[in-house]
Protein backbone atom coordinates (compact mmCIF):
# COMPACT_ATOMS: atom_id res chain seq x y z
CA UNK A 1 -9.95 25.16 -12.59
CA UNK A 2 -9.77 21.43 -11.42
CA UNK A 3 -7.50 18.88 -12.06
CA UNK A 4 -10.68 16.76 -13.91
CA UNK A 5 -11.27 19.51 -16.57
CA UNK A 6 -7.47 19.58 -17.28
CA UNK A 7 -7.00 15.84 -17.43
CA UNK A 8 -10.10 16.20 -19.71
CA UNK A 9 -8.39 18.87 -22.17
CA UNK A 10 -5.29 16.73 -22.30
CA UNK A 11 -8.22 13.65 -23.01
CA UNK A 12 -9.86 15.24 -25.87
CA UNK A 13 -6.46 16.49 -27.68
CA UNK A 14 -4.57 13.02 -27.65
CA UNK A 15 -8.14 11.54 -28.54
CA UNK A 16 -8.72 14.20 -31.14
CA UNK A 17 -5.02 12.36 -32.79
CA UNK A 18 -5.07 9.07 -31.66
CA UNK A 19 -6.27 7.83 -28.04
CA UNK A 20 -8.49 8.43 -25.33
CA UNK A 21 -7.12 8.46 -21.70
CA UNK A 22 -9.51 7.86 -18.48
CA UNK A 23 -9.91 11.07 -17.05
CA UNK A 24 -9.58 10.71 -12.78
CA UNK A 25 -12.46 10.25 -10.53
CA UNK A 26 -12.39 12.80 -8.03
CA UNK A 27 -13.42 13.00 -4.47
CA UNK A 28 -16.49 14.79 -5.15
CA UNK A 29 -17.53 12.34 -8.09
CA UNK A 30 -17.78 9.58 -5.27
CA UNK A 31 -21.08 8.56 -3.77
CA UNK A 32 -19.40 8.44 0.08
CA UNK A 33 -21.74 5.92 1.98
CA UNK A 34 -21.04 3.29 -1.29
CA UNK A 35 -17.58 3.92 -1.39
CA UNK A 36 -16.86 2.95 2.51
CA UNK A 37 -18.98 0.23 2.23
CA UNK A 38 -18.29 -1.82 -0.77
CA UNK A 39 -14.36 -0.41 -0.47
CA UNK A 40 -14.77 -2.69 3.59
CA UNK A 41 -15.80 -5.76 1.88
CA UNK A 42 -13.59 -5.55 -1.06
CA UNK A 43 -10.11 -4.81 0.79
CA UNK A 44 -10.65 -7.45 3.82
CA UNK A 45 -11.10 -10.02 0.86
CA UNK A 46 -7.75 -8.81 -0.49
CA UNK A 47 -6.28 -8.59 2.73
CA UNK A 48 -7.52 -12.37 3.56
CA UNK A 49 -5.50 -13.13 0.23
CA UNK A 50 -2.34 -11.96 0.95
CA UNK A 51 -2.27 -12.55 4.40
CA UNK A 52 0.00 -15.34 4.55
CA UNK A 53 2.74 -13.75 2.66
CA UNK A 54 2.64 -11.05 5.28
CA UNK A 55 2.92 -14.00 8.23
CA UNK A 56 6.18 -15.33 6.21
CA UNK A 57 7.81 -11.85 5.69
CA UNK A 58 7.84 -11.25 9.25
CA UNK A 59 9.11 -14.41 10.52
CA UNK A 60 11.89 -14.18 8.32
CA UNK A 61 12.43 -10.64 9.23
CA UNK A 62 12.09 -11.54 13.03
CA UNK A 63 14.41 -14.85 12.92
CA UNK A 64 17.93 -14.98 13.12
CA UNK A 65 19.18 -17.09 10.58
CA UNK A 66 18.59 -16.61 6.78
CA UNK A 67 16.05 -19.04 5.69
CA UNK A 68 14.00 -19.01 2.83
CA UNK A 69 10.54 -17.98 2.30
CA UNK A 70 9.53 -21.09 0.71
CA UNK A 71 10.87 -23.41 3.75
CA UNK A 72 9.76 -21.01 6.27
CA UNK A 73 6.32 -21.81 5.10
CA UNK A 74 6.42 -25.22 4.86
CA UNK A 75 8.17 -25.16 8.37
CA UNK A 76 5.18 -22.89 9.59
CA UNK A 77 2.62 -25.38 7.65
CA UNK A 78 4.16 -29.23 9.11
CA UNK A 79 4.68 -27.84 12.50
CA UNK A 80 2.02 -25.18 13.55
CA UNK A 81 -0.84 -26.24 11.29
CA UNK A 82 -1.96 -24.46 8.08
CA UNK A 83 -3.85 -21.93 10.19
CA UNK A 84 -0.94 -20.51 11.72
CA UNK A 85 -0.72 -18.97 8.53
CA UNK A 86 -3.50 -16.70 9.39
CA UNK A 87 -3.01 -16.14 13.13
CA UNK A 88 -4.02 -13.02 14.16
CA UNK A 89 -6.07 -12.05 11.09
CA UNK A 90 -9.07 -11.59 12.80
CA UNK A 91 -7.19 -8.82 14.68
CA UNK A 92 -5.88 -7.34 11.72
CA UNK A 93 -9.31 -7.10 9.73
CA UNK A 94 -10.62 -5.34 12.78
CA UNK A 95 -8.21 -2.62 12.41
CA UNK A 96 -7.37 -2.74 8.60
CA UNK A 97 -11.50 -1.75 7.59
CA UNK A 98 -10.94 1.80 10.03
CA UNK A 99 -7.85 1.94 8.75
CA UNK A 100 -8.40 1.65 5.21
CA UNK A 101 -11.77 4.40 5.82
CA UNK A 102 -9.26 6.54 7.16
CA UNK A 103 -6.62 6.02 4.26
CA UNK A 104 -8.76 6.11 1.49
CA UNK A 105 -10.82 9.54 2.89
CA UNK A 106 -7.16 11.42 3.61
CA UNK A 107 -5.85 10.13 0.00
CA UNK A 108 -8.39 11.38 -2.22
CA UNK A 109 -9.05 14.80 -0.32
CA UNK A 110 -5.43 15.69 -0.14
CA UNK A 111 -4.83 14.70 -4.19
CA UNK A 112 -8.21 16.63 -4.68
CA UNK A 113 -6.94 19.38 -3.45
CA UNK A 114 -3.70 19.66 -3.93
CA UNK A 115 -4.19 18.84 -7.38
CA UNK A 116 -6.44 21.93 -7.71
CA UNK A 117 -4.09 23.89 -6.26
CA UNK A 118 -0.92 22.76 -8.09
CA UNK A 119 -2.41 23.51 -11.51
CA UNK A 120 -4.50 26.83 -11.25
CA UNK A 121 -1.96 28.44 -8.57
CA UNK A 122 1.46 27.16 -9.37
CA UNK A 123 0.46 26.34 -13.00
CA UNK A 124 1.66 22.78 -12.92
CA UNK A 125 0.66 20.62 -16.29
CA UNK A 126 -1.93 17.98 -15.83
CA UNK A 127 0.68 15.18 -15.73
CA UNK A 128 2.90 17.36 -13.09
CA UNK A 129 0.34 18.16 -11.03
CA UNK A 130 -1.01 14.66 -10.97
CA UNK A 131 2.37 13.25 -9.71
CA UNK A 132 2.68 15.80 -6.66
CA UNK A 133 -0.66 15.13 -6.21
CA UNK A 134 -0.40 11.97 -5.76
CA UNK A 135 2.87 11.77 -3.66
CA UNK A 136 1.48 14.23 -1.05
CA UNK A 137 -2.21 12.56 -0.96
CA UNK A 138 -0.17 8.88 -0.14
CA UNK A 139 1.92 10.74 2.21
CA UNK A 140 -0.79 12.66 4.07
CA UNK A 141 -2.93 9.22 3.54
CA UNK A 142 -0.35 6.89 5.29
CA UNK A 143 0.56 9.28 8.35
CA UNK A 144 -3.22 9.24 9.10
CA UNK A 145 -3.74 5.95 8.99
CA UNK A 146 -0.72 4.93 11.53
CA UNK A 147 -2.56 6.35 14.02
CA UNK A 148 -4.83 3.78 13.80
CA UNK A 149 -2.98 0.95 12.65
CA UNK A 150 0.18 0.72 14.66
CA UNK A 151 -1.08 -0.78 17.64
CA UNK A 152 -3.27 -3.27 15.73
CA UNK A 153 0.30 -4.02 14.05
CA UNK A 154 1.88 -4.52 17.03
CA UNK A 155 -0.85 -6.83 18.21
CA UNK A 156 -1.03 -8.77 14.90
CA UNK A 157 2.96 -9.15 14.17
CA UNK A 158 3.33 -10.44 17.76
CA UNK A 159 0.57 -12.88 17.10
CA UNK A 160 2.32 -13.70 13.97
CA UNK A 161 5.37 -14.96 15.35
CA UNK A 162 3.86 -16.60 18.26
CA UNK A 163 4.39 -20.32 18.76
CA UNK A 164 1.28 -22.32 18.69
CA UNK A 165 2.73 -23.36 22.26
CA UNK A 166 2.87 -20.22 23.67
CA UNK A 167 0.24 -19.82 26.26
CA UNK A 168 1.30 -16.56 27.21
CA UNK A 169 -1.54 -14.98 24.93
CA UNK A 170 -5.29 -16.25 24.40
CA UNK A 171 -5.73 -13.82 21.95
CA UNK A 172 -5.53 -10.60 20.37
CA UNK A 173 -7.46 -8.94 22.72
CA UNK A 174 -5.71 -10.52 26.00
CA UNK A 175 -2.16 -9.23 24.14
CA UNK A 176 -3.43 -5.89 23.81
CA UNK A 177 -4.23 -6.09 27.49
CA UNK A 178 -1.53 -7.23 28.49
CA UNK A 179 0.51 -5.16 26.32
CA UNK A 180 -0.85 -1.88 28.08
CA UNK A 181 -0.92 -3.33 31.46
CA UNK A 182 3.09 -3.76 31.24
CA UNK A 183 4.28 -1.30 28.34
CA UNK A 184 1.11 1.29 28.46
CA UNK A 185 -0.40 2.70 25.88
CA UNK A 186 2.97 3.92 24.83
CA UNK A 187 3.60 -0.12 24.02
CA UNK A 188 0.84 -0.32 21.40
CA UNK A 189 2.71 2.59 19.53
CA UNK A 190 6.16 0.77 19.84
CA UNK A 191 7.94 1.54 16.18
CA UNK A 192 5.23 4.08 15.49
CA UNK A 193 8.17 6.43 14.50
CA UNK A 194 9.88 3.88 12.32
CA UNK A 195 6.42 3.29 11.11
CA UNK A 196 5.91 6.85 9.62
CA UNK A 197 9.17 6.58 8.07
CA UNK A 198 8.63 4.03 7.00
CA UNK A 199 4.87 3.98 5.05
CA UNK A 200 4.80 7.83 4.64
CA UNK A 201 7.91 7.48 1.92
CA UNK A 202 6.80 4.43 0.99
CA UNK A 203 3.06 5.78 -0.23
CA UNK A 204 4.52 8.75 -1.09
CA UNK A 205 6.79 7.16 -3.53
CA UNK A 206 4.14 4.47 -4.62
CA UNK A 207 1.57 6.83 -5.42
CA UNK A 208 4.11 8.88 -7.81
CA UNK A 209 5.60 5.97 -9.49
CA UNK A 210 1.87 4.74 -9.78
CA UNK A 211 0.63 8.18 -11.36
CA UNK A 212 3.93 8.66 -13.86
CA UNK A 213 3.92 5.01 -14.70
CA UNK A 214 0.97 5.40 -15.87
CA UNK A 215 1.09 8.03 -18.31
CA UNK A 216 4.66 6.37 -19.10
CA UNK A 217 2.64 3.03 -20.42
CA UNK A 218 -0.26 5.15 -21.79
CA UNK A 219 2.22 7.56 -23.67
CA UNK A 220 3.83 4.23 -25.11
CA UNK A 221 0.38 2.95 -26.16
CA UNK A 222 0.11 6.60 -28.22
CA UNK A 223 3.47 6.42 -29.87
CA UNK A 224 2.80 2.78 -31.05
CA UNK A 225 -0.84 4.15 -32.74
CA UNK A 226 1.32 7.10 -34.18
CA UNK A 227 4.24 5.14 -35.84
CA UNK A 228 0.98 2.76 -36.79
CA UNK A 229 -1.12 5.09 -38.39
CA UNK A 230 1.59 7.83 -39.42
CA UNK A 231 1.36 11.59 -38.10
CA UNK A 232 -1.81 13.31 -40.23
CA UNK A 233 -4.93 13.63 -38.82
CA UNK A 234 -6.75 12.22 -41.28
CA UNK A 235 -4.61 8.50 -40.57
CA UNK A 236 -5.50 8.81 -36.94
CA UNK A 237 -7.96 6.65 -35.23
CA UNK A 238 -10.51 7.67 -32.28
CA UNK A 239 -9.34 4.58 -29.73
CA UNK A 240 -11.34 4.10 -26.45
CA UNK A 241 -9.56 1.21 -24.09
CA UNK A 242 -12.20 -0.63 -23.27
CA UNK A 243 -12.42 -1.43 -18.83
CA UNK A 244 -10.25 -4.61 -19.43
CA UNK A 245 -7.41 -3.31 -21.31
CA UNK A 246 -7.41 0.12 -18.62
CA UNK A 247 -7.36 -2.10 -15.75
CA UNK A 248 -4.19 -4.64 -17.53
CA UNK A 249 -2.57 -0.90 -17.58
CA UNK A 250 -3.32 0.08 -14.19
CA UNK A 251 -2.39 -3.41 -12.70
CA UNK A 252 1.09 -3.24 -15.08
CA UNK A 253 1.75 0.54 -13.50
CA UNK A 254 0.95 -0.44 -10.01
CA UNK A 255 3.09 -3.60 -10.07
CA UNK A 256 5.94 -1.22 -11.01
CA UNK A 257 5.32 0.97 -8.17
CA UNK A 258 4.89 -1.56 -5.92
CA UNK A 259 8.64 -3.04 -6.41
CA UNK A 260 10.02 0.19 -6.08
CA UNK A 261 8.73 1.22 -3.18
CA UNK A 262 9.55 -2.02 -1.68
CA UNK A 263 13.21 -1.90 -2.24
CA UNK A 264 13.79 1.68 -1.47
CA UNK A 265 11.87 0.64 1.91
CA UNK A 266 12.71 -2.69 3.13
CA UNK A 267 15.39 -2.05 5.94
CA UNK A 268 13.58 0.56 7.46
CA UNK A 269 10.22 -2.58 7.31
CA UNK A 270 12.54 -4.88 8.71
CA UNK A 271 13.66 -2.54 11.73
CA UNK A 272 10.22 -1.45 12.64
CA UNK A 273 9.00 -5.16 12.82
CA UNK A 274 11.76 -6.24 14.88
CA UNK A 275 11.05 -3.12 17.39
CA UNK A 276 7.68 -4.06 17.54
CA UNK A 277 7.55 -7.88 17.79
CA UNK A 278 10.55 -7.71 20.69
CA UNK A 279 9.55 -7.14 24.19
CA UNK A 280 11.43 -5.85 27.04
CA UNK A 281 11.63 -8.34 30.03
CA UNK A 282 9.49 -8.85 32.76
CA UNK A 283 11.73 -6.54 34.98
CA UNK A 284 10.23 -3.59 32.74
CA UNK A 285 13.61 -3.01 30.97
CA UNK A 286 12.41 -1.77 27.51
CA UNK A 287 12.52 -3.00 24.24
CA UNK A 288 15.88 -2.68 21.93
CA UNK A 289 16.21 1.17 20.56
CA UNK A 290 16.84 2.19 16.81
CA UNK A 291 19.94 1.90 17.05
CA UNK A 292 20.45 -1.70 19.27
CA UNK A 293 17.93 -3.21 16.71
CA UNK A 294 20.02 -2.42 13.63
CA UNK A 295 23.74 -3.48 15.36
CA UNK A 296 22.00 -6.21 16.46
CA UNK A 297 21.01 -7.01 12.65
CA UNK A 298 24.40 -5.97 11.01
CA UNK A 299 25.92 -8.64 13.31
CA UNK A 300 23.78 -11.50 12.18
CA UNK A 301 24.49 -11.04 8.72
CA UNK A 302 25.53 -7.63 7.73
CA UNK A 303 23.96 -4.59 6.09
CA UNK A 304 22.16 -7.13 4.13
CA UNK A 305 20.36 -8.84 7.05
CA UNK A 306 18.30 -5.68 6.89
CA UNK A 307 17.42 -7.37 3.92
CA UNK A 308 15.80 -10.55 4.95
CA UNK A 309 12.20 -11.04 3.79
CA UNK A 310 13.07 -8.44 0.25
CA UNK A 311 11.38 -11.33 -1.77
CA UNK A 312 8.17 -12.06 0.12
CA UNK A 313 7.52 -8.14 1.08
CA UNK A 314 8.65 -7.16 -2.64
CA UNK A 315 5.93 -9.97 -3.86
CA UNK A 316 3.50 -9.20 -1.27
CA UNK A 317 3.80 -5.23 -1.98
CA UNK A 318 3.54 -5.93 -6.29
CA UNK A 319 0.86 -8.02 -6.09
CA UNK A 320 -0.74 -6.12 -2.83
CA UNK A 321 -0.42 -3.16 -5.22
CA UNK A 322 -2.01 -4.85 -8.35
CA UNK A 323 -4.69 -6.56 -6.29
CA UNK A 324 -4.91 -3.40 -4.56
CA UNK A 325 -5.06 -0.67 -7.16
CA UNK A 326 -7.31 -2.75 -9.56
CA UNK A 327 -10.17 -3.08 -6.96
CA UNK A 328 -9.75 0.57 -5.83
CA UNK A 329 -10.42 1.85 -9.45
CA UNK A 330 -13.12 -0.30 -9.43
CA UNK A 331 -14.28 0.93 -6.76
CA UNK A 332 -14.14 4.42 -7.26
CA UNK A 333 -15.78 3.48 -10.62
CA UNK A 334 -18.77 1.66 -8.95
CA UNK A 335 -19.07 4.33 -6.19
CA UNK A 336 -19.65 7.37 -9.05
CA UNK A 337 -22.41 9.16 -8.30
CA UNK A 338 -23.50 9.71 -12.00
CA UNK A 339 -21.88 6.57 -14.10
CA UNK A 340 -22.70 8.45 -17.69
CA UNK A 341 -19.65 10.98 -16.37
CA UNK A 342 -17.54 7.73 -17.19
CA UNK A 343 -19.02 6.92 -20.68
């Protein structure tokens, strides 16, 4: 038994009293060549979006006195030029579409079958199951794709921070050689630690909040038609949402998620930027460690320096995670290979 045919059940018997849920579209479902493809094109244009507010969050996280997000950008704008903004985004779009591939493929197999496995082994309810599901698919998901996206984050957050007058670096490909011609490959994964602990709780948590806020706001929607249209059958209404109204609830749900996860998060973010934006000097002393990088932050400005940059990264992750979950559902909807399953 799958997790679709018991999402289904639960479907047809709140429908059967009031509303019809969405049913999931599993890993199967997807036609995978479309998926990749369109899923490329759609997340680099969301990426290219909310790129900026990534370039602000880490200078704030990387300087060393509190400033805020707004002057930082207009600092950023008057004295580097508008397209400092977007330095080194052509290096992160050339590891964010493998990265993505990578994220996307370990998400949905890991929540396919884990969500199998929760409900006909361990006899899990559909909205259980769909939670743990969902946790351990964003876990699995983000550990896979730090592989391939920590050293394009070094890269990219070095790039960031950069002074337009820095001639140290042409570009992202002369840092990345110069990067492993002094640190070795070992300095492309600089933070890659931090990084796991960073993204693997984060998803992990994201993807839960995302799956139980969503049955939170859809179970609302159902007690509203109940106290509407009173408790006998014959008073009930068959309801389908139509795409608009299910994507308003998905957007609503991830934006939850998305500000939790960014809270419980943020001083482990702002540690593993600092460890990877700092080089060692040019006597090959290393970097700062774990633990120099977060003495070094209490004494700037406390446990809550550890906080600088909560409002861009908790904007940037809420509407990353609107933007973001909105355009993967359509996605997945578009990349169906039989469209009448979702009628």
């Amino acid at each position: 038994m799958n997790m679709r045919a018991v999402e289904e059940e639960e479907s047809v018997s709140v429908s059967g009293q009031e509303l019809d849920i969405p049913a999931d579209i599993e890993w199967q479902m997807l036609d995978k060549w479309k998926f990749f493809l369109h899923g490329a094109a759609l997340f680099s244009g969301v990426s290219a979006m909310l790129y900026p507010v990534v370039v602000i969050k880490t200078r704030l996280q990387v300087g060393h006195c509190k400033i805020s997000c707004v002057k930082t950008a207009v600092s950023v704008a008057r004295h580097e030029g508008f397209r400092a903004l977007y330095r080194g985004f052509g290096t992160s779009l050339m590891g964010t579409i493998p990265a993505r591939a990578v994220y996307m493929a370990a998400l949905e197999v890991t929540k396919s079958k884990v969500g199998s496995f929760a409900v006909s082994d361990l006899g899990f309810t559909a909205g259980a199951a769909a939670a743990v599901a969902s946790a351990v698919g964003g876990l699995s998901a983000a550990m896979a794709a730090q592989l391939v996206w920590t050293p394009v984050d070094v890269v990219t957050q070095r790039l960031m921070v950069a002074n337009g007058a820095d001639a140290r670096y042409v570009n992202g490909v002369d840092m990345f050689r110069k990067i492993v011609r002094n640190d070795g490959v070992r300095g492309l994964y600089r933070g890659f630690g931090i990084s796991i602990l960073t993204h693997a709780p984060s998803n992990a948590v994201w993807w839960a909040s995302y799956s139980v806020a969503q049955r939170l706001v859809w179970g609302g929607v159902g007690c509203f038609l109940r106290r509407k249209y009173g408790d006998r059958e014959g008073d009930m209404m068959m309801i389908r949402p139509d795409s608009k109204t299910v994507m308003a609830f998905q957007g609503v749900s991830a934006a939850m998620a998305g500000g939790l996860s960014a809270l419980i998060t943020m001083p482990l973010d702002t540690i593993k930027t600092r460890l990877q934006v700092l080089e060692g000097d040019e006597n090959g002393k290393r970097g700062p460690t774990v633990g120099q990088t977060v003495r070094s932050l209490v004494k700037e400005g406390g446990w809550m320096a550890c906080y600088r940059g909560l409002g861009p990264r908790w904007a940037s992750m809420s509407i990353s995670a609107t933007t973001m979950i909105t355009t993967y559902e359509f996605l997945k909807r578009t990349s169906t290979k039989n469209p009448e399953v979702l009628t």
